[in-house]
Protein backbone atom coordinates (compact mmCIF):
# COMPACT_ATOMS: atom_id res chain seq x y z
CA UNK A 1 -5.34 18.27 3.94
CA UNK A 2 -5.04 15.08 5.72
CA UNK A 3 -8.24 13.50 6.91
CA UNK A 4 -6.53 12.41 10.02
CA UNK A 5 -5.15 15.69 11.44
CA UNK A 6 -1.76 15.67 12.94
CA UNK A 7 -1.91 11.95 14.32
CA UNK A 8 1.15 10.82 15.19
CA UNK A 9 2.46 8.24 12.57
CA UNK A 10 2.87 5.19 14.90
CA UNK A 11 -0.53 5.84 15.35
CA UNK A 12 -2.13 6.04 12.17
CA UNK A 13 0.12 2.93 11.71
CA UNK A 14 -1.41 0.96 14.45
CA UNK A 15 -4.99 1.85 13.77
CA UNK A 16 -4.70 1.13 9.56
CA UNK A 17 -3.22 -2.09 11.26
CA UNK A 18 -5.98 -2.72 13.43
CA UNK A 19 -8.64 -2.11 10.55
CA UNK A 20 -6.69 -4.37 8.02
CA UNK A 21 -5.71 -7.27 9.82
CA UNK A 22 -9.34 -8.83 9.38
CA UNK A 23 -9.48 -8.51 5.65
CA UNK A 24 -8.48 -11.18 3.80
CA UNK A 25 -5.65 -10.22 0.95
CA UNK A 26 -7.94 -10.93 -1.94
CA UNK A 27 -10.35 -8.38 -0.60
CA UNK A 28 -7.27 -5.69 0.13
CA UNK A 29 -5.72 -6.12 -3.11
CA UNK A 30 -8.88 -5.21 -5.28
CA UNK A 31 -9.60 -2.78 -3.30
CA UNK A 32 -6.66 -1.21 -3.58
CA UNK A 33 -6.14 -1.89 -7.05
CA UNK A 34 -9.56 -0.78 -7.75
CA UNK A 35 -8.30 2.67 -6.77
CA UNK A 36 -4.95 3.43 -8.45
CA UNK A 37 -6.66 5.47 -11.28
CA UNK A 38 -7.72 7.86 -8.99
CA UNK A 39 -4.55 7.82 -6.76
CA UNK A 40 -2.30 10.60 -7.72
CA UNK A 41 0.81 9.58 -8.91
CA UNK A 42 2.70 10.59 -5.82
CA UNK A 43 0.75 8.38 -3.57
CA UNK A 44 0.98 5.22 -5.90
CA UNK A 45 4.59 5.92 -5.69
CA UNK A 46 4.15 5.70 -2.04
CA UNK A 47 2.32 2.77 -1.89
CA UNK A 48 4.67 1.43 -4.56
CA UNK A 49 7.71 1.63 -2.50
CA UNK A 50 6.26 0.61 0.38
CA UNK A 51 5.30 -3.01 -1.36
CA UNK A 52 9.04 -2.80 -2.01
CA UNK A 53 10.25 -2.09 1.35
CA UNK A 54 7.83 -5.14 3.06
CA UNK A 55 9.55 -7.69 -0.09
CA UNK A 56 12.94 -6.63 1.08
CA UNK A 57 12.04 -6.98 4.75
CA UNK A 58 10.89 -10.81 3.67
CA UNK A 59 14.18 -10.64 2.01
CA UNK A 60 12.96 -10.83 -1.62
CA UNK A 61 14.41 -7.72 -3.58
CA UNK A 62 12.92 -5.02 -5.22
CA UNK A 63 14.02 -6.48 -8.49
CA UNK A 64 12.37 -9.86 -7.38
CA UNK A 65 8.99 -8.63 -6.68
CA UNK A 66 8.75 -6.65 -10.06
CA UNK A 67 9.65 -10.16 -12.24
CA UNK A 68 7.32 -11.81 -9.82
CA UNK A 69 4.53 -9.05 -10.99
CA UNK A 70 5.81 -9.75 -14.29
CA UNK A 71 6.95 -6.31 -15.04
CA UNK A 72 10.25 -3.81 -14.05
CA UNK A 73 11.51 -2.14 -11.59
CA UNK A 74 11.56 1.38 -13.89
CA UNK A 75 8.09 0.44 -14.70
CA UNK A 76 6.85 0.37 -11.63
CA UNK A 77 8.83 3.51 -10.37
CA UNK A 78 7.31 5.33 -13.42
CA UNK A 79 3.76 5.25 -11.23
CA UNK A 80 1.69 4.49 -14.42
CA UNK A 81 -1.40 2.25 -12.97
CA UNK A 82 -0.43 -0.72 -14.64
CA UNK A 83 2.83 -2.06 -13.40
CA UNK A 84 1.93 -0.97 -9.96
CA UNK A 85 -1.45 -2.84 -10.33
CA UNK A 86 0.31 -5.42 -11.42
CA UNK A 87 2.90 -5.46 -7.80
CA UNK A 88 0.31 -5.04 -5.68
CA UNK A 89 -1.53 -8.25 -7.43
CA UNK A 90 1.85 -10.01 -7.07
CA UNK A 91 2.30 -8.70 -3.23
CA UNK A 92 -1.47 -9.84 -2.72
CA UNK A 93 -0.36 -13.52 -3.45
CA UNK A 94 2.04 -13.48 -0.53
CA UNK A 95 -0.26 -13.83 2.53
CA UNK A 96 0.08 -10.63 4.41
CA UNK A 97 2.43 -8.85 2.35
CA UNK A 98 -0.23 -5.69 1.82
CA UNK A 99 -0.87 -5.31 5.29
CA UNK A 100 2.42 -4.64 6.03
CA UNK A 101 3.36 -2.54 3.23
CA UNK A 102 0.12 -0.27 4.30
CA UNK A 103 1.79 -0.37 8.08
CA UNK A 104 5.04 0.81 5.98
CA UNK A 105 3.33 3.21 4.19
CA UNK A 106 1.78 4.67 7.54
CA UNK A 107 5.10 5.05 9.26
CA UNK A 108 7.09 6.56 6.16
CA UNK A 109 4.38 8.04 3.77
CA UNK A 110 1.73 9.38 6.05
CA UNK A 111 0.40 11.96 3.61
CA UNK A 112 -0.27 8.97 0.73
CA UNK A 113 -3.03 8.29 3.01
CA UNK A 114 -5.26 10.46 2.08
CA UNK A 115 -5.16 8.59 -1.32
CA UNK A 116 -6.18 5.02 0.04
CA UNK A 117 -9.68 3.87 -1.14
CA UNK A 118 -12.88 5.58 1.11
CA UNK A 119 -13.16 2.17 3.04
CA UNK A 120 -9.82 2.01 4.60
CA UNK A 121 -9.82 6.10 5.25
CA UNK A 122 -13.23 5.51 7.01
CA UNK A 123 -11.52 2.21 9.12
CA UNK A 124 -8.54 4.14 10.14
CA UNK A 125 -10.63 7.09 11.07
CA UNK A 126 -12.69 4.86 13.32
CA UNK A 127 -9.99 2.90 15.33
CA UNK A 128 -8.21 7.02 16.12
């Protein structure tokens, strides 16, 4: 079960943006990197593809981000920890990029939330 209820995605999306857009992307990136073990694999594939769909937004492609993370697209779609630790280092090096992949991930893949580090489920909980 969700810990937000049934809030409305927009909303969830504009209260995870609210409690993000103070942290600087060093700090989001290990924490949400620090996490991915315990993710299950469907919500690092959420959070995988939405660090996808922000790079193609910026117009960089899929393909672009994962030789940027030095890795492969397959390997990052596999879900292992690794390769997708190793995007969302690569997306924390582009100022912003996180934040709006988390936005993404609100909008498209609301029930991956429950999988996001304690911190950021506390955050959202506070600005609903």
């Amino acid at each position: 079960m969700s810990p937000f209820g049934n809030v409305p995605p927009q909303q969830l999306a504009e209260a995870l943006e609210k409690h993000v857009a103070k942290m600087d992307d060093a700090g989001l990136t290990s924490l949400l990197v620090g996490e991915l073990e315990r993710m299950p694999q469907h919500a690092r594939s959420a959070l995988a593809s939405s660090v996808f769909d922000a790079f193609r937004d910026r117009g960089e492609s899929s393909e672009d981000a994962a030789e940027g993370a030095d890795t492969t697209v397959a390997a990052i779609e596999s879900s292992e920890v690794a390769p997708v630790a190793a995007l969302l280092r690569y997306a924390g090096d582009n100022t912003g990029l996180l934040k709006e992949a988390l936005a993404l991930l609100a909008q498209e893949h609301g029930d991956a939330l429950a999988a996001l580090p304690p911190a950021l489920i506390e955050g959202i909980s506070a600005r609903l």
